[in-house]
C-alpha atoms as a PDB file:
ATOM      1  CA  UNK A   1      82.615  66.950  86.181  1.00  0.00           C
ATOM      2  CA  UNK A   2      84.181  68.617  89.450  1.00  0.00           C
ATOM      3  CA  UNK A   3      83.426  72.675  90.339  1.00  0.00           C
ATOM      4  CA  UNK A   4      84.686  74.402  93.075  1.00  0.00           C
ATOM      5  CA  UNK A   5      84.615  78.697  93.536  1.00  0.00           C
ATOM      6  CA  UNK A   6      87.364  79.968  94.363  1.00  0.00           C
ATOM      7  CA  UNK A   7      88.210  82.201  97.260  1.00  0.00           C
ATOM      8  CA  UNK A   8      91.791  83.749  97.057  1.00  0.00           C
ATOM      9  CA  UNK A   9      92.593  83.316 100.746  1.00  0.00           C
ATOM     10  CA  UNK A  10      95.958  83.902 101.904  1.00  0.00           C
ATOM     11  CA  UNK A  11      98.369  81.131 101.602  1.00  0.00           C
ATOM     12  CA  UNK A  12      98.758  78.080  99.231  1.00  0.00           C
ATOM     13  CA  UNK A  13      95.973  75.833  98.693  1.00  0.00           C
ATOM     14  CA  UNK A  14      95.060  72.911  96.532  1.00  0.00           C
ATOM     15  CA  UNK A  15      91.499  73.412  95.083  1.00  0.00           C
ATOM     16  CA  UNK A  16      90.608  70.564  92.661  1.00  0.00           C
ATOM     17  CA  UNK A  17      92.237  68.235  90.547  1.00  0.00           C
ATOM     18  CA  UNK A  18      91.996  64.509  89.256  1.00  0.00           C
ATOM     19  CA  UNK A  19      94.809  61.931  88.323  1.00  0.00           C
ATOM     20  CA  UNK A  20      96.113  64.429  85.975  1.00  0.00           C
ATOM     21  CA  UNK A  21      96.149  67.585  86.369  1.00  0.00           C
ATOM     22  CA  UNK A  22      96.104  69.898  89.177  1.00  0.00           C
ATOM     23  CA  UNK A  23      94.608  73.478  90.495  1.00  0.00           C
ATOM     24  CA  UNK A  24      95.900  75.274  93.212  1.00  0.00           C
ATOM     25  CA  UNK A  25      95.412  79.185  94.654  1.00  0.00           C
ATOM     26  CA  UNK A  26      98.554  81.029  96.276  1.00  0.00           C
ATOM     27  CA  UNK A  27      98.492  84.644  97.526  1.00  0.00           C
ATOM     28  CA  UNK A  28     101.325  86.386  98.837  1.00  0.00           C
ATOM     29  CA  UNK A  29     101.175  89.390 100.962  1.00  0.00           C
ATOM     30  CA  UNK A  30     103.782  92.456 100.146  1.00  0.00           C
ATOM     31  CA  UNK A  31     107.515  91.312 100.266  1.00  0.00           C
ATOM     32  CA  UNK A  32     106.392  87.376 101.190  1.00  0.00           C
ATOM     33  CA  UNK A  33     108.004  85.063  98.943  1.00  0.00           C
ATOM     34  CA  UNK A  34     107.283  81.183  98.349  1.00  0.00           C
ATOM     35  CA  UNK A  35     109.799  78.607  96.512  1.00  0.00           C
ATOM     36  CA  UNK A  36     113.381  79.856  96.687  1.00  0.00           C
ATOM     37  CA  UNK A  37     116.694  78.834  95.015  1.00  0.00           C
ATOM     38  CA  UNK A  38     115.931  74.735  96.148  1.00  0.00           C
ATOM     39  CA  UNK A  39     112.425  74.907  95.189  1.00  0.00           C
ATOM     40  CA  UNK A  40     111.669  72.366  92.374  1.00  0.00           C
ATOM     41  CA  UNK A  41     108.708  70.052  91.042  1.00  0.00           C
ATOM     42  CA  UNK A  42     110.903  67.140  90.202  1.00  0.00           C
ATOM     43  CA  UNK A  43     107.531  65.116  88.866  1.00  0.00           C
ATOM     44  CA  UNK A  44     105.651  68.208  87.830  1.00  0.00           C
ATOM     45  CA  UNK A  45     104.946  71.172  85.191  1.00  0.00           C
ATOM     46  CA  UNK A  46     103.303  74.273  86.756  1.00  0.00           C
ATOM     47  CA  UNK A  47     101.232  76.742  85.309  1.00  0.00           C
ATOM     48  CA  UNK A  48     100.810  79.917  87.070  1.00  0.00           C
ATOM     49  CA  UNK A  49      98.365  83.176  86.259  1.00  0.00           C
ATOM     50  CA  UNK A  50      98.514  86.162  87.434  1.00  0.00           C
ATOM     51  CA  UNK A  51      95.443  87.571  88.438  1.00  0.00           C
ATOM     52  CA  UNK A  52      95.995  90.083  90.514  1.00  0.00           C
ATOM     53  CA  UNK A  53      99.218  92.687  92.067  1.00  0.00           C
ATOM     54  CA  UNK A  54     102.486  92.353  90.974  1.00  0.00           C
ATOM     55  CA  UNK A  55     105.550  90.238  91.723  1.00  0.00           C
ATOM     56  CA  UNK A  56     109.116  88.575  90.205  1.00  0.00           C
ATOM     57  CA  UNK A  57     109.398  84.917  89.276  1.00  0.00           C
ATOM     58  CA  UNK A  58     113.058  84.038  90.286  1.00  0.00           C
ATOM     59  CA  UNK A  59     113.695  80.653  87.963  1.00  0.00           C
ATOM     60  CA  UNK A  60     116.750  78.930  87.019  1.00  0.00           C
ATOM     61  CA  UNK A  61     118.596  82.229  88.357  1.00  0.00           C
ATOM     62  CA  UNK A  62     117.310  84.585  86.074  1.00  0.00           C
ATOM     63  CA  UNK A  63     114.339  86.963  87.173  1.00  0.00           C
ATOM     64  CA  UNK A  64     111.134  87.701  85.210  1.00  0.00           C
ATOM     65  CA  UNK A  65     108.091  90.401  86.409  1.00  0.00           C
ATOM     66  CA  UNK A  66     104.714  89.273  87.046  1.00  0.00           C
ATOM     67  CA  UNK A  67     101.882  91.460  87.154  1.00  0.00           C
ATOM     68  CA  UNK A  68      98.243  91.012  86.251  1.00  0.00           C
ATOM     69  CA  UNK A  69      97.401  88.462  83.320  1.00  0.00           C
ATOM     70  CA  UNK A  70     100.896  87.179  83.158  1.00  0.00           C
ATOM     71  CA  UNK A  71     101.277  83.438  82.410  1.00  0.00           C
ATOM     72  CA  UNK A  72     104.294  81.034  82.806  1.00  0.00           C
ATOM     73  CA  UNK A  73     105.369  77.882  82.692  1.00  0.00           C
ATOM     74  CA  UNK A  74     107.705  76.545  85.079  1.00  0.00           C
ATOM     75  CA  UNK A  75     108.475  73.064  83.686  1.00  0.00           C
ATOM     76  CA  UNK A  76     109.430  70.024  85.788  1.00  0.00           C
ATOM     77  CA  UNK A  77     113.022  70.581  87.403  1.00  0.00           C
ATOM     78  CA  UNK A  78     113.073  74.424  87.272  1.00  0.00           C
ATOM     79  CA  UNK A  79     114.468  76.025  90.297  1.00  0.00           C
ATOM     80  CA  UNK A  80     112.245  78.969  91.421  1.00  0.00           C
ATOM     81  CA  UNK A  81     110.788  81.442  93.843  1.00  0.00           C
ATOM     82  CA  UNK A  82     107.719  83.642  93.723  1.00  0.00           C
ATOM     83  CA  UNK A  83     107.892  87.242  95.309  1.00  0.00           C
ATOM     84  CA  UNK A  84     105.314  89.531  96.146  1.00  0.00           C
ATOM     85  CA  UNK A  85     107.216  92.835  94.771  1.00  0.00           C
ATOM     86  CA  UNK A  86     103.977  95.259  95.167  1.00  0.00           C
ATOM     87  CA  UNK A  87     101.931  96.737  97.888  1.00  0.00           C
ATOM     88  CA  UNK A  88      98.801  94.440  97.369  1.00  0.00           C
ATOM     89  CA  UNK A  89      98.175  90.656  97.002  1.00  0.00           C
ATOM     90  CA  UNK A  90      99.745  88.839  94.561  1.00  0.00           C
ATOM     91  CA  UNK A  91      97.094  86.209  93.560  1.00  0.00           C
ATOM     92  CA  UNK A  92      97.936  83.569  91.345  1.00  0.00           C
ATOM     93  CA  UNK A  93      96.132  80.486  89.964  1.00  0.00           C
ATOM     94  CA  UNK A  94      98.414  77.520  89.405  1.00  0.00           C
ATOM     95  CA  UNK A  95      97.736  74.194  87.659  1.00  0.00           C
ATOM     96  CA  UNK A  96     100.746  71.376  87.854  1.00  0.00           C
ATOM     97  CA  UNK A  97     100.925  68.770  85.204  1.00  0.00           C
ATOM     98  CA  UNK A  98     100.652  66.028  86.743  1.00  0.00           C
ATOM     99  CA  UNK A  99      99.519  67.130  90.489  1.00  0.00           C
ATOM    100  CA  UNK A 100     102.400  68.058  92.787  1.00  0.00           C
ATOM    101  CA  UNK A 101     100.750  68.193  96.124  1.00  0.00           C
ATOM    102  CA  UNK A 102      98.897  66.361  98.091  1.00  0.00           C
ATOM    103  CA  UNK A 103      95.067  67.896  99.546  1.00  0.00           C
ATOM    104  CA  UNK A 104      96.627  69.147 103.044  1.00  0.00           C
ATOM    105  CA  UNK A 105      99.525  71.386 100.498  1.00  0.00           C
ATOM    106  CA  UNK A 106     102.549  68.907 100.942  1.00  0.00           C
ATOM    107  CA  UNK A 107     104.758  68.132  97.827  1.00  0.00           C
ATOM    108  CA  UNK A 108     104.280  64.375  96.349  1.00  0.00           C
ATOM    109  CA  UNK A 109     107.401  62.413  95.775  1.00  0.00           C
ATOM    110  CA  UNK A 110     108.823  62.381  92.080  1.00  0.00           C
ATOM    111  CA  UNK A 111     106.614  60.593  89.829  1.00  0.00           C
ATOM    112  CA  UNK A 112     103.210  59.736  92.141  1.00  0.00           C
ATOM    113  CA  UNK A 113     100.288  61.199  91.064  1.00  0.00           C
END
């Protein structure tokens, strides 16, 4: 059994996972953005949750809102970008299927785990 509580800093940061699954915390401050148009997990699903502010998901070209208790699934492959559209944090919980990043926040190659 792992545990961790969570703080919500700023930034992206990997907060637990095992060989596979992953959790990871990103908040964006107003009009920061993280991803863009050559973003992709290649190896990787990712779940993200809204839990707080408001935002637009930018994937495969085609733009969707975000705001608190929103949920989506960005599947392996799916070009994207996250934007902070609203005047607060946007804090969102993300889990990647199986883990995209290593500890220190840098992308795994295709297919490592």
């Amino acid at each position: 059994m792992k545990r961790k509580n969570l703080q919500f800093e700023s930034g992206f940061r990997v907060v637990l996972e095992n060989r596979s699954a992953q959790a990871a915390e990103m908040v964006l401050t107003p009009g920061q953005s993280e991803g863009g148009p050559e973003n992709r997990h290649r190896g990787a699903d990712q779940w993200l949750f809204v839990l707080a502010g408001t935002g637009i998901a930018t994937v495969n070209g085609k733009r969707h809102r975000l705001g608190e208790g929103s949920l989506m699934l960005i599947e392996r492959g799916d070009e994207h970008e996250i934007r902070n559209t609203g005047d607060d944090l946007l804090r969102t919980l993300n889990f990647y299927v199986p883990p995209a990043y290593t500890g220190d926040g840098e992308e795994l190659p295709r297919g490592r785990g």
